[in-house]
Protein backbone atom coordinates (compact mmCIF):
# COMPACT_ATOMS: atom_id res chain seq x y z
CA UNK A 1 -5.37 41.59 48.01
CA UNK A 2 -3.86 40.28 45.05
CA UNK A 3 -0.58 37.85 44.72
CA UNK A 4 1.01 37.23 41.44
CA UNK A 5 4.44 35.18 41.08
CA UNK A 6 6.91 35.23 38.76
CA UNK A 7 10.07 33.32 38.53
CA UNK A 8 13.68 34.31 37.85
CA UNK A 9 16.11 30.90 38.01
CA UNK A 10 15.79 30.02 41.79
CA UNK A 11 14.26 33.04 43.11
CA UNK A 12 9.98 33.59 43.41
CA UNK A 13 9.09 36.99 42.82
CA UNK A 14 6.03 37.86 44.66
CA UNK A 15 4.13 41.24 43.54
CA UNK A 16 1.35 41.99 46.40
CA UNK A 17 -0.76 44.37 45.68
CA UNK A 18 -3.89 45.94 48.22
CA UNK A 19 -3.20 45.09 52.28
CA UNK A 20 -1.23 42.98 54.13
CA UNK A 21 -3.21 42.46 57.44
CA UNK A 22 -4.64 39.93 59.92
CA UNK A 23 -7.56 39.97 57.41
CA UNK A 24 -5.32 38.56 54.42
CA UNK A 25 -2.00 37.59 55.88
CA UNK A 26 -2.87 33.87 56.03
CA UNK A 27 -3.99 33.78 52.51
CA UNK A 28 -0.74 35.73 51.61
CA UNK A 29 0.80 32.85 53.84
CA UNK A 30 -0.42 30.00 51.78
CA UNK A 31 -0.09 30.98 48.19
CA UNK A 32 3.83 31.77 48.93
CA UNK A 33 4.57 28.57 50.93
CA UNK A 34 1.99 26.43 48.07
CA UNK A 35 4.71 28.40 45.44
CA UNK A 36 7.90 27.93 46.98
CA UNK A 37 7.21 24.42 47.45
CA UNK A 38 7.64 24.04 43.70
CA UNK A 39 11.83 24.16 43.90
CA UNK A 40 12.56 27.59 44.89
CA UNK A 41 15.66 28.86 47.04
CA UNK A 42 15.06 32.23 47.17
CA UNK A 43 11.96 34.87 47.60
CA UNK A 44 11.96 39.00 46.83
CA UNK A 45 8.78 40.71 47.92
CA UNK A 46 7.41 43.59 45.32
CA UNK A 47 5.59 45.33 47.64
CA UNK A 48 5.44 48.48 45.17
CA UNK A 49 1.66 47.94 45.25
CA UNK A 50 0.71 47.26 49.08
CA UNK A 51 -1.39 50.07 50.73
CA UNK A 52 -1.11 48.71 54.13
CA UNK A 53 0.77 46.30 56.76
CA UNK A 54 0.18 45.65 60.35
CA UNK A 55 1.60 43.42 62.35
CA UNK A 56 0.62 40.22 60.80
CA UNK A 57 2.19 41.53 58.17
CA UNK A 58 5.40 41.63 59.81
CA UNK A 59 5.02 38.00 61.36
CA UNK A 60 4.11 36.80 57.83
CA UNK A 61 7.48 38.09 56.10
CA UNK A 62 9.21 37.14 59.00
CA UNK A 63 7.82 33.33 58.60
CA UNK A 64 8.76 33.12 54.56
CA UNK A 65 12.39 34.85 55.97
CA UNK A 66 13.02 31.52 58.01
CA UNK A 67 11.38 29.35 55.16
CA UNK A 68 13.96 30.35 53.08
CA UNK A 69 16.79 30.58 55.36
CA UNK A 70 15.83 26.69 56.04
CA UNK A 71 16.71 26.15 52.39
CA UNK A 72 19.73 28.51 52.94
CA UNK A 73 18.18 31.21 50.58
CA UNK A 74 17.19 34.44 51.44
CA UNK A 75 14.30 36.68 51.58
CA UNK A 76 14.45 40.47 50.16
CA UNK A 77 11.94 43.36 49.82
CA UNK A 78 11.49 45.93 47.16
CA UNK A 79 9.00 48.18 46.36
CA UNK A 80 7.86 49.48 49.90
CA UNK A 81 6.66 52.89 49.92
CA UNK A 82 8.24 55.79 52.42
CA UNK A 83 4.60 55.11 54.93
CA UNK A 84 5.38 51.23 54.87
CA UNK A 85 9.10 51.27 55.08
CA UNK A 86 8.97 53.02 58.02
CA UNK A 87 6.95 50.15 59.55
CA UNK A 88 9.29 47.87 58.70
CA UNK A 89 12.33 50.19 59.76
CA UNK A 90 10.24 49.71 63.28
CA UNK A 91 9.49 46.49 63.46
CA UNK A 92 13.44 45.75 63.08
CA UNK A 93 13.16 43.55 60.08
CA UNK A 94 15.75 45.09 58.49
CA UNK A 95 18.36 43.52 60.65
CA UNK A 96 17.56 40.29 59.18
CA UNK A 97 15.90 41.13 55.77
CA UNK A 98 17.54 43.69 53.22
CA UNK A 99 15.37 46.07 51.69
CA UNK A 100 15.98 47.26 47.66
CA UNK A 101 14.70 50.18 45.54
CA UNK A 102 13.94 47.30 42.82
CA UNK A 103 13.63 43.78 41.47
CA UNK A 104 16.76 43.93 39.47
CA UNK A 105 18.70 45.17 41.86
CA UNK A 106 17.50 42.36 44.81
CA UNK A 107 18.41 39.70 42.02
CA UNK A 108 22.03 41.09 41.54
CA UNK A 109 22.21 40.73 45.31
CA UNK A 110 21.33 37.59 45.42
CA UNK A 111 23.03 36.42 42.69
CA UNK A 112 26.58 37.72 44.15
CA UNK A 113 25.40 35.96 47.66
CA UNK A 114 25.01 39.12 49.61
């Protein structure tokens, strides 16, 4: 797996790329709660480039959602392939967490407050 940030005003950007499993979900865990340490409010997850989720996955996006609602931000995912959204569809994430067709368009969400 691979993790590379980027940052746009108050929001981390985090492009994953490879799986998201029990294998690499605390690693995943770690680098994005070492980065958002660092002054952030907000978090989008590119997940254009992830193969693969399972459940810890789901826990681990689930964990960074409360992170940032603590800091009353948000968390938002873009990227996620038809195979992978449908895993999150199931998992009922997207009660809590909206999901976006891209990076621009999470920021202009966030930006308005939505």
């Amino acid at each position: 797996m691979d993790i590379k940030f980027m940052k746009k005003n108050d929001i981390l950007i985090v492009k994953v790329k490879g799986e998201l499993d029990h294998h690499t979900s605390d690693i995943f865990k770690e680098s994005i709660n070492n980065e958002y340490q660092k002054g952030y409010k907000n978090i989008i997850l590119d997940l254009k480039d992830l193969n693969f989720m399972d459940s810890s996955g789901i826990g681990m996006i689930l964990g960074r959602y409360k992170m940032a609602k603590d800091k009353h931000g948000t968390l938002a995912i873009v990227g996620a392939k038809s195979q992978l959204l449908k895993v999150i569809e199931l998992s009922g994430i997207l009660r809590v967490i909206n999901c976006y067709k891209s990076i621009e368009e999470a920021i202009e969400s966030m930006q308005r407050g939505i």
